[in-house]
C-alpha atoms as a PDB file:
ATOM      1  CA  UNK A   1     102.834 116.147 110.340  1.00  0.00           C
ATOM      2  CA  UNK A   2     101.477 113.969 107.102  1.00  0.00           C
ATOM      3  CA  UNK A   3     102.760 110.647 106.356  1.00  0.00           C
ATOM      4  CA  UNK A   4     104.489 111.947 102.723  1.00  0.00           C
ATOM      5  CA  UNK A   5     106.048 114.894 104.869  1.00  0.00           C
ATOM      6  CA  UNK A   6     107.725 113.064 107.587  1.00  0.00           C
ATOM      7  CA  UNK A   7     109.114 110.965 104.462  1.00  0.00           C
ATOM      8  CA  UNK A   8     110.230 113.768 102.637  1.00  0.00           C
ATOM      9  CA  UNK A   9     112.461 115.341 105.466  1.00  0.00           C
ATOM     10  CA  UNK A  10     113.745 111.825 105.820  1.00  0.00           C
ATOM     11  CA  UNK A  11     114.835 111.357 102.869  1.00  0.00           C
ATOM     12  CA  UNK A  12     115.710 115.495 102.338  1.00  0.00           C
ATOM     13  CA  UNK A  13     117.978 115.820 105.673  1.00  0.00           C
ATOM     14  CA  UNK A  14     120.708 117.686 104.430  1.00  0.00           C
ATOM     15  CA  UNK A  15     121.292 121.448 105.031  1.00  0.00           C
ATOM     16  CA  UNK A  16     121.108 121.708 101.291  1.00  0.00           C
ATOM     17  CA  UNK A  17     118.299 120.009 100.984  1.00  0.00           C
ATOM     18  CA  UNK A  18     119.137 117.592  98.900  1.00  0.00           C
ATOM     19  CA  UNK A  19     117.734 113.901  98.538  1.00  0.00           C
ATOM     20  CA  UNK A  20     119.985 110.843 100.061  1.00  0.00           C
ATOM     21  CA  UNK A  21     118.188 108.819  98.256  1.00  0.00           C
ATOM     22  CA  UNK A  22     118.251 107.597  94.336  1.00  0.00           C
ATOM     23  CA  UNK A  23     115.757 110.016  92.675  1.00  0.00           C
ATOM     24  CA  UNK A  24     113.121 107.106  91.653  1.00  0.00           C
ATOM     25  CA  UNK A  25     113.287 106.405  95.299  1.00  0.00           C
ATOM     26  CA  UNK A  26     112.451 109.762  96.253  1.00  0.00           C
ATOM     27  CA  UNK A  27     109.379 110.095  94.281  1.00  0.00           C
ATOM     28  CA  UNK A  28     107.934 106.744  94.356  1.00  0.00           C
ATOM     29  CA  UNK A  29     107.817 106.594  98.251  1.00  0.00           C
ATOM     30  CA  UNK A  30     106.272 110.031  98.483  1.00  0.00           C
ATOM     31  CA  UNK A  31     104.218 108.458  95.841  1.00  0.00           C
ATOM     32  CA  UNK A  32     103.309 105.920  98.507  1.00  0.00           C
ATOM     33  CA  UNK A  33     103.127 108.528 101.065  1.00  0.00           C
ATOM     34  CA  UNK A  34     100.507 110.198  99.375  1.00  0.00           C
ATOM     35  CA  UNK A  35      98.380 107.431  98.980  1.00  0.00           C
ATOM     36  CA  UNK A  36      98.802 106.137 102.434  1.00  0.00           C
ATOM     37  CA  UNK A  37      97.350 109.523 103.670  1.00  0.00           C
ATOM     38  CA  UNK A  38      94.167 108.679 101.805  1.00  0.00           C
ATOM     39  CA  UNK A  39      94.048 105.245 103.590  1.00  0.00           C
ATOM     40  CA  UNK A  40      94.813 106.214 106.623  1.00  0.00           C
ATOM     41  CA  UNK A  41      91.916 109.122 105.821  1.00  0.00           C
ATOM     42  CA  UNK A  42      89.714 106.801 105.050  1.00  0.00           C
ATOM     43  CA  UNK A  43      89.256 107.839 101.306  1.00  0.00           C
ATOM     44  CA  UNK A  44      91.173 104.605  99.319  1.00  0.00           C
ATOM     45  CA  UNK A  45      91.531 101.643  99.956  1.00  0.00           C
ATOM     46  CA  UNK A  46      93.915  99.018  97.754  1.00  0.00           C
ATOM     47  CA  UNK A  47      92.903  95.624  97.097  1.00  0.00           C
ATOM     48  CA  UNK A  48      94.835  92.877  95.241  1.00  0.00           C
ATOM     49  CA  UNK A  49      96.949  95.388  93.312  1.00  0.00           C
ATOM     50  CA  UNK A  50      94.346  97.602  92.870  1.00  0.00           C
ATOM     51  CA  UNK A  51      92.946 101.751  94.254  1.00  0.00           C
ATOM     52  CA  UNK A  52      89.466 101.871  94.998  1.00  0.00           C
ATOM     53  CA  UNK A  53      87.656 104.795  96.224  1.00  0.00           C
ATOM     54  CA  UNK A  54      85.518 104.500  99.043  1.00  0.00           C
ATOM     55  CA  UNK A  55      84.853 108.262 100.342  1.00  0.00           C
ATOM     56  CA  UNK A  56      84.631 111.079  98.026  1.00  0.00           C
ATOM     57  CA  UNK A  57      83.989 114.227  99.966  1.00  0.00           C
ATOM     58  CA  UNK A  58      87.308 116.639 100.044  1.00  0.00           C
ATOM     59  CA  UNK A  59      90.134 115.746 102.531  1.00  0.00           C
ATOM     60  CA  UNK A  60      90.904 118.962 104.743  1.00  0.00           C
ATOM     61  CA  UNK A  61      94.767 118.984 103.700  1.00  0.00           C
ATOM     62  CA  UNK A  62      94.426 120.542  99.681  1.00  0.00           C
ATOM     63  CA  UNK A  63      97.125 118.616  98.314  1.00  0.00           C
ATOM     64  CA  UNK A  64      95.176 115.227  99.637  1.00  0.00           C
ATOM     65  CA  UNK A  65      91.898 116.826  97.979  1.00  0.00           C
ATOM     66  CA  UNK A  66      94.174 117.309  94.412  1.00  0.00           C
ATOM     67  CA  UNK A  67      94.850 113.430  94.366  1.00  0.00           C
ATOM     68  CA  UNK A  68      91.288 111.908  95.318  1.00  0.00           C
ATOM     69  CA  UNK A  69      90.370 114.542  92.577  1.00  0.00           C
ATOM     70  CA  UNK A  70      92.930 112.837  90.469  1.00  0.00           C
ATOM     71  CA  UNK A  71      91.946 109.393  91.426  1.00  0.00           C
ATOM     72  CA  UNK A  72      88.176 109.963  91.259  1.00  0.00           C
ATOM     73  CA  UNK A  73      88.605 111.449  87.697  1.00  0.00           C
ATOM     74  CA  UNK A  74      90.338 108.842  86.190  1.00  0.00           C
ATOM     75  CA  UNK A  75      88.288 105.682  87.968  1.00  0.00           C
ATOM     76  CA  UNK A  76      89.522 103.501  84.809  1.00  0.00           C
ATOM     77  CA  UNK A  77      92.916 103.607  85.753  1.00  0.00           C
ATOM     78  CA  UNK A  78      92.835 101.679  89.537  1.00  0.00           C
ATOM     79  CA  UNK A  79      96.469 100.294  89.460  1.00  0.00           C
ATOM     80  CA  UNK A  80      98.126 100.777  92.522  1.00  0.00           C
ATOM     81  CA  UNK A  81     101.556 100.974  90.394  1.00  0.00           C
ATOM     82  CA  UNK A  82     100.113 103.098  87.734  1.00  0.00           C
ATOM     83  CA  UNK A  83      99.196 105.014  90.355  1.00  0.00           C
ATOM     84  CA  UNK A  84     102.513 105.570  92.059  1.00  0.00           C
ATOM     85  CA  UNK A  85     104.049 105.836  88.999  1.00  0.00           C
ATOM     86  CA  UNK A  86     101.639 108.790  88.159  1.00  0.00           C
ATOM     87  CA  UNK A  87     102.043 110.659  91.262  1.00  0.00           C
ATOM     88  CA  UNK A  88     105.929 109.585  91.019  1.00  0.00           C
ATOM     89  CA  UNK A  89     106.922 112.560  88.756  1.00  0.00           C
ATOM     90  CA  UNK A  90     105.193 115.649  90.830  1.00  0.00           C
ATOM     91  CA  UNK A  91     105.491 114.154  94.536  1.00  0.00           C
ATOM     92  CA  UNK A  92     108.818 115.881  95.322  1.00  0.00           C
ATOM     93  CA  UNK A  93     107.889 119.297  94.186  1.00  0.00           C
ATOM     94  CA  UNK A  94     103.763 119.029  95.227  1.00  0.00           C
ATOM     95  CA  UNK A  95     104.998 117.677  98.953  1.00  0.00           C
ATOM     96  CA  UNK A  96     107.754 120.234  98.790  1.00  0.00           C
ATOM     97  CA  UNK A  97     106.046 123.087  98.395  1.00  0.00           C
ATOM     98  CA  UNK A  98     103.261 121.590 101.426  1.00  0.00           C
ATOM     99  CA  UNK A  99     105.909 121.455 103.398  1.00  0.00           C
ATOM    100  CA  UNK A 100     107.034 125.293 101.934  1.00  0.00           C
ATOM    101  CA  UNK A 101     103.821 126.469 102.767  1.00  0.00           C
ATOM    102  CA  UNK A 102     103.744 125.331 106.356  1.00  0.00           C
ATOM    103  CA  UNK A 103     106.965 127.015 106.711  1.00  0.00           C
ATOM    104  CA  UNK A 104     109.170 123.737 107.334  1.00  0.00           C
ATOM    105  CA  UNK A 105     111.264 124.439 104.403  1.00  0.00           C
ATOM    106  CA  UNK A 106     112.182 127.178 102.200  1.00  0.00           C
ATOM    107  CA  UNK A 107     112.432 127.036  98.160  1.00  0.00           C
ATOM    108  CA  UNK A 108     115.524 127.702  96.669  1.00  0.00           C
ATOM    109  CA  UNK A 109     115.928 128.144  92.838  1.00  0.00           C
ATOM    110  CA  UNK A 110     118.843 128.209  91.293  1.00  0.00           C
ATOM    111  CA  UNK A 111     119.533 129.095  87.305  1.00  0.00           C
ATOM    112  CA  UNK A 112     122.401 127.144  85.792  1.00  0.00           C
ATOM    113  CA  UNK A 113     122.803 128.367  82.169  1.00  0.00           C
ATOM    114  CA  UNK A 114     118.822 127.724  80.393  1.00  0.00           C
ATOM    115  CA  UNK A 115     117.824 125.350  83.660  1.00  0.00           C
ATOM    116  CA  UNK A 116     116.224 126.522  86.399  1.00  0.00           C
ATOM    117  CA  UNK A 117     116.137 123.560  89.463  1.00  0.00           C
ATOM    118  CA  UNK A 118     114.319 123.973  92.504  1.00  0.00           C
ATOM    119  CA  UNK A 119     115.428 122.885  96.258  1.00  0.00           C
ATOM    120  CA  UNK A 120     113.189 123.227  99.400  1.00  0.00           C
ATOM    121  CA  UNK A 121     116.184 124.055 101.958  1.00  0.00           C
ATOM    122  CA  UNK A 122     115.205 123.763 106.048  1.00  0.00           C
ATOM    123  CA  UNK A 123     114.527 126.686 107.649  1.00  0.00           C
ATOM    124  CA  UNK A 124     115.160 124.883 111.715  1.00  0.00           C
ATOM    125  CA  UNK A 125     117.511 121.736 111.211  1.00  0.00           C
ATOM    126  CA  UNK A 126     116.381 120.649 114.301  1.00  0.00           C
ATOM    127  CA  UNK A 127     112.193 120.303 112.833  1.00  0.00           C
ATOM    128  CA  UNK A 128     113.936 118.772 109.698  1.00  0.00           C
ATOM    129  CA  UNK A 129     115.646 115.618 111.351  1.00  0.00           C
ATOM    130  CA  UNK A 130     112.622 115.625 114.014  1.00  0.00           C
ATOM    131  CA  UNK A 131     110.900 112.463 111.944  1.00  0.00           C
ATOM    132  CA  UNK A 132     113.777 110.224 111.807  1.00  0.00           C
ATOM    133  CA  UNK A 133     114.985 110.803 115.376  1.00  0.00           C
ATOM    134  CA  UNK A 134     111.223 110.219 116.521  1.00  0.00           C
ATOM    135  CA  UNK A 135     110.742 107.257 114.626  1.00  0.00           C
ATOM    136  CA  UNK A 136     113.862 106.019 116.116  1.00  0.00           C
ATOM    137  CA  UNK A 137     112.947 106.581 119.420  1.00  0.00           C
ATOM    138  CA  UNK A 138     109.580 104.794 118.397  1.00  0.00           C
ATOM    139  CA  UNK A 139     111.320 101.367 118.105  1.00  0.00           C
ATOM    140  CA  UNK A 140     113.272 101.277 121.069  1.00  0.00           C
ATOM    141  CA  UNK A 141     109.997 101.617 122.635  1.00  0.00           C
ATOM    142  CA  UNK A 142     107.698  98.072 123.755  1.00  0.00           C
ATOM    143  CA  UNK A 143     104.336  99.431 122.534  1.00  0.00           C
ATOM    144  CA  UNK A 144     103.375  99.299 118.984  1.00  0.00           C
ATOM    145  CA  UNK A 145     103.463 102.313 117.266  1.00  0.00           C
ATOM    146  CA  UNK A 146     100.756 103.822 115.479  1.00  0.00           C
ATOM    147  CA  UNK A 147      99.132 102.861 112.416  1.00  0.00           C
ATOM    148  CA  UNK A 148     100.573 105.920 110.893  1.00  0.00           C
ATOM    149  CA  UNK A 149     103.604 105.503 112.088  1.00  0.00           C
ATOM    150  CA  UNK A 150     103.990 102.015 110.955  1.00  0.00           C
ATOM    151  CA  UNK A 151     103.080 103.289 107.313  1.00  0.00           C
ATOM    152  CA  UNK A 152     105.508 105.413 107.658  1.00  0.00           C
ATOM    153  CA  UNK A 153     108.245 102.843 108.704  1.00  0.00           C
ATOM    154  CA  UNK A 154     107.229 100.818 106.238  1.00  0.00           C
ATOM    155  CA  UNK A 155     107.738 103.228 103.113  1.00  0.00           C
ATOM    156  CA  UNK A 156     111.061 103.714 104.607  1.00  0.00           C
ATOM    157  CA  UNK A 157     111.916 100.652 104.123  1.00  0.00           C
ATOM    158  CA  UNK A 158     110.233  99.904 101.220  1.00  0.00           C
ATOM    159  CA  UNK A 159     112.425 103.097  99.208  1.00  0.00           C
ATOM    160  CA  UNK A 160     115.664 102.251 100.965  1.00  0.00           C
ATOM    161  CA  UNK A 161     115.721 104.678 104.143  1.00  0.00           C
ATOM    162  CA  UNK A 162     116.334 102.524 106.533  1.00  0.00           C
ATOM    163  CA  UNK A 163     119.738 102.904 107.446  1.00  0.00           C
ATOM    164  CA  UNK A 164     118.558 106.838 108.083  1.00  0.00           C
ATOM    165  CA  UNK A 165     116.304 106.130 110.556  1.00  0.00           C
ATOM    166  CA  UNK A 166     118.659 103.278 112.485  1.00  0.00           C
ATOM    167  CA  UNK A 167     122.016 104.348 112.136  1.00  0.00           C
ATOM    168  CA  UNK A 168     122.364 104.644 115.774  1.00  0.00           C
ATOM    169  CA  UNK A 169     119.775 101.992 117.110  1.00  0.00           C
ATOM    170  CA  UNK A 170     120.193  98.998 118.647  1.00  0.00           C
ATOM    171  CA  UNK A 171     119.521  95.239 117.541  1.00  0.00           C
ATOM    172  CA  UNK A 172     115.745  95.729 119.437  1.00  0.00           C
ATOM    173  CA  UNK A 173     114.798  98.544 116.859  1.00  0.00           C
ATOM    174  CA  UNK A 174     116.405  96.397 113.919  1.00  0.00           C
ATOM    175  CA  UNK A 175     113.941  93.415 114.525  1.00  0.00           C
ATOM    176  CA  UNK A 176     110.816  95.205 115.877  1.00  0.00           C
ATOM    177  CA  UNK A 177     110.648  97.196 112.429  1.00  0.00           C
ATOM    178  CA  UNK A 178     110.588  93.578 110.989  1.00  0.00           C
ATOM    179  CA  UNK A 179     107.446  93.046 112.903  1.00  0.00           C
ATOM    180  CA  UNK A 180     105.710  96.443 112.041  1.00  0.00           C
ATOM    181  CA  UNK A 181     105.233  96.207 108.640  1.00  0.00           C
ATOM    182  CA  UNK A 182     104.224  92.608 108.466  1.00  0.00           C
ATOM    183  CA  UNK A 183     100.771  93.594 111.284  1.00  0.00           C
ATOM    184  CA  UNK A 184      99.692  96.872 109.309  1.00  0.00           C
ATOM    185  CA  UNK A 185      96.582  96.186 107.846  1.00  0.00           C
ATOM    186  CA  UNK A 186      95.687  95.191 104.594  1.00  0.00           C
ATOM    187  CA  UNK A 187      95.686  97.791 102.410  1.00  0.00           C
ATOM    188  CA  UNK A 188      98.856  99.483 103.576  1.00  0.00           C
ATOM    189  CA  UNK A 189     101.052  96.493 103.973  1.00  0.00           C
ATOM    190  CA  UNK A 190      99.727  96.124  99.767  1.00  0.00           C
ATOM    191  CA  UNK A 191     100.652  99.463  99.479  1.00  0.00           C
ATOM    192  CA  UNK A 192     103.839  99.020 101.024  1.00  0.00           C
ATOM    193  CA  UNK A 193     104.404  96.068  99.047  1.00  0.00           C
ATOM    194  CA  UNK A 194     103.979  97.722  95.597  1.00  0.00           C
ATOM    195  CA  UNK A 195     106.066 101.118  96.604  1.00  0.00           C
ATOM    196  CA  UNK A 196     108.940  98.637  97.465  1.00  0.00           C
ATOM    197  CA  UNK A 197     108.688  96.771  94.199  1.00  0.00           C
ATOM    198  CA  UNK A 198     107.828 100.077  92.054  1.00  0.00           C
ATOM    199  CA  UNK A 199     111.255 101.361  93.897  1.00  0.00           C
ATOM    200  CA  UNK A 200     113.057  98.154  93.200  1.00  0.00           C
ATOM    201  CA  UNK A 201     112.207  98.278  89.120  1.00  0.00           C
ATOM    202  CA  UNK A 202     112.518 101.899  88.783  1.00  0.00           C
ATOM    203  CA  UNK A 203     116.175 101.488  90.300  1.00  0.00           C
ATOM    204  CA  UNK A 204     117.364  98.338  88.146  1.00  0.00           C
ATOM    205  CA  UNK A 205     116.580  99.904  85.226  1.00  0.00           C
ATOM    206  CA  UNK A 206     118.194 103.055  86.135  1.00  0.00           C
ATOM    207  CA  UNK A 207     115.139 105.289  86.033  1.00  0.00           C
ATOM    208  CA  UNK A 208     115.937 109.216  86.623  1.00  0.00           C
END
């Protein structure tokens, strides 16, 4: 499963569906999510606040092709946090319906007098809290988890979803996902960096 998938269903376990997390949260670290894919693809890379792309041919997964698309097509805008911002306001419903389409969760609309809102409800509980139970198990573990894995620890933490994933680890788990982040390389511990403080404005000011 993709990095921004294994995020969402973090942040989405509920048998409703719905987020734990403040809504700015949500997006900006599937925000990060999405861009991490492209790192870890090989496409991006992020440099001193900055996205620069490095491979242009298509990434397999289609919603990975529609942002490198996005990012090649508008090279004069390379801010990592314009960026994140940017993908910020479609990430829930774009990774949602991935995650629809692979038949991990199913979309729900509902109609409340001239609104229509859209849920993506689990289908197996069981797949749905899969991420956060394996990422758990992950740091009770003495080798170093993957690179992808570490990304993905470390957009946890960076939008707050830490306590989801540790709730019932021990003080080994605790201080070996203090380690993680810090030896990713480069250009994910930036992006890391800049999803945490894009989640951390976007919160004080009380964004939606």
């Amino acid at each position: 499963m993709l990095t921004a998938d294994e995020f969402f269903l973090i942040a989405h376990n509920d048998t409703r569906g719905k987020a734990k997390l403040h809504p700015a949260a949500t997006s900006l670290g599937l925000a990060g999510g999405l861009l991490g894919e492209l790192i870890l693809y090989g496409h991006i890379t992020v440099t001193a606040g900055q996205v620069g792309v490095i491979d242009r041919r298509p990434p397999a997964d289609a919603l990975a092709h529609t942002v490198l698309d996005q990012l090649v097509g508008e090279a004069q805008h390379q801010s990592v946090r314009t960026w994140l911002s940017f993908l910020a306001q479609t990430s829930v419903t774009s990774v949602g319906e991935r995650l629809s389409r692979a038949g991990v969760l199913r979309r729900q609309e509902s109609r409340r007098l001239l609104r229509t809102s859209v849920t993506y409800q689990p289908i197996d509980l069981n797949v749905v809290a899969w991420p956060a139970t394996r990422l758990r198990a992950l740091l009770e573990r003495a080798e170093p988890p993957s690179v992808p894995d570490g990304t993905l620890l470390g957009l946890v933490a960076a939008a707050g979803l830490t306590r989801e994933v540790l709730w019932s680890a021990g003080p080994r788990a605790h201080h070996r996902l203090n380690l993680i982040i810090p030896a990713l390389p480069a250009p994910l511990k930036e992006l890391v960096a800049h999803t945490e403080a894009a989640v951390g404005a976007a919160v004080l000011r009380g964004a939606p």
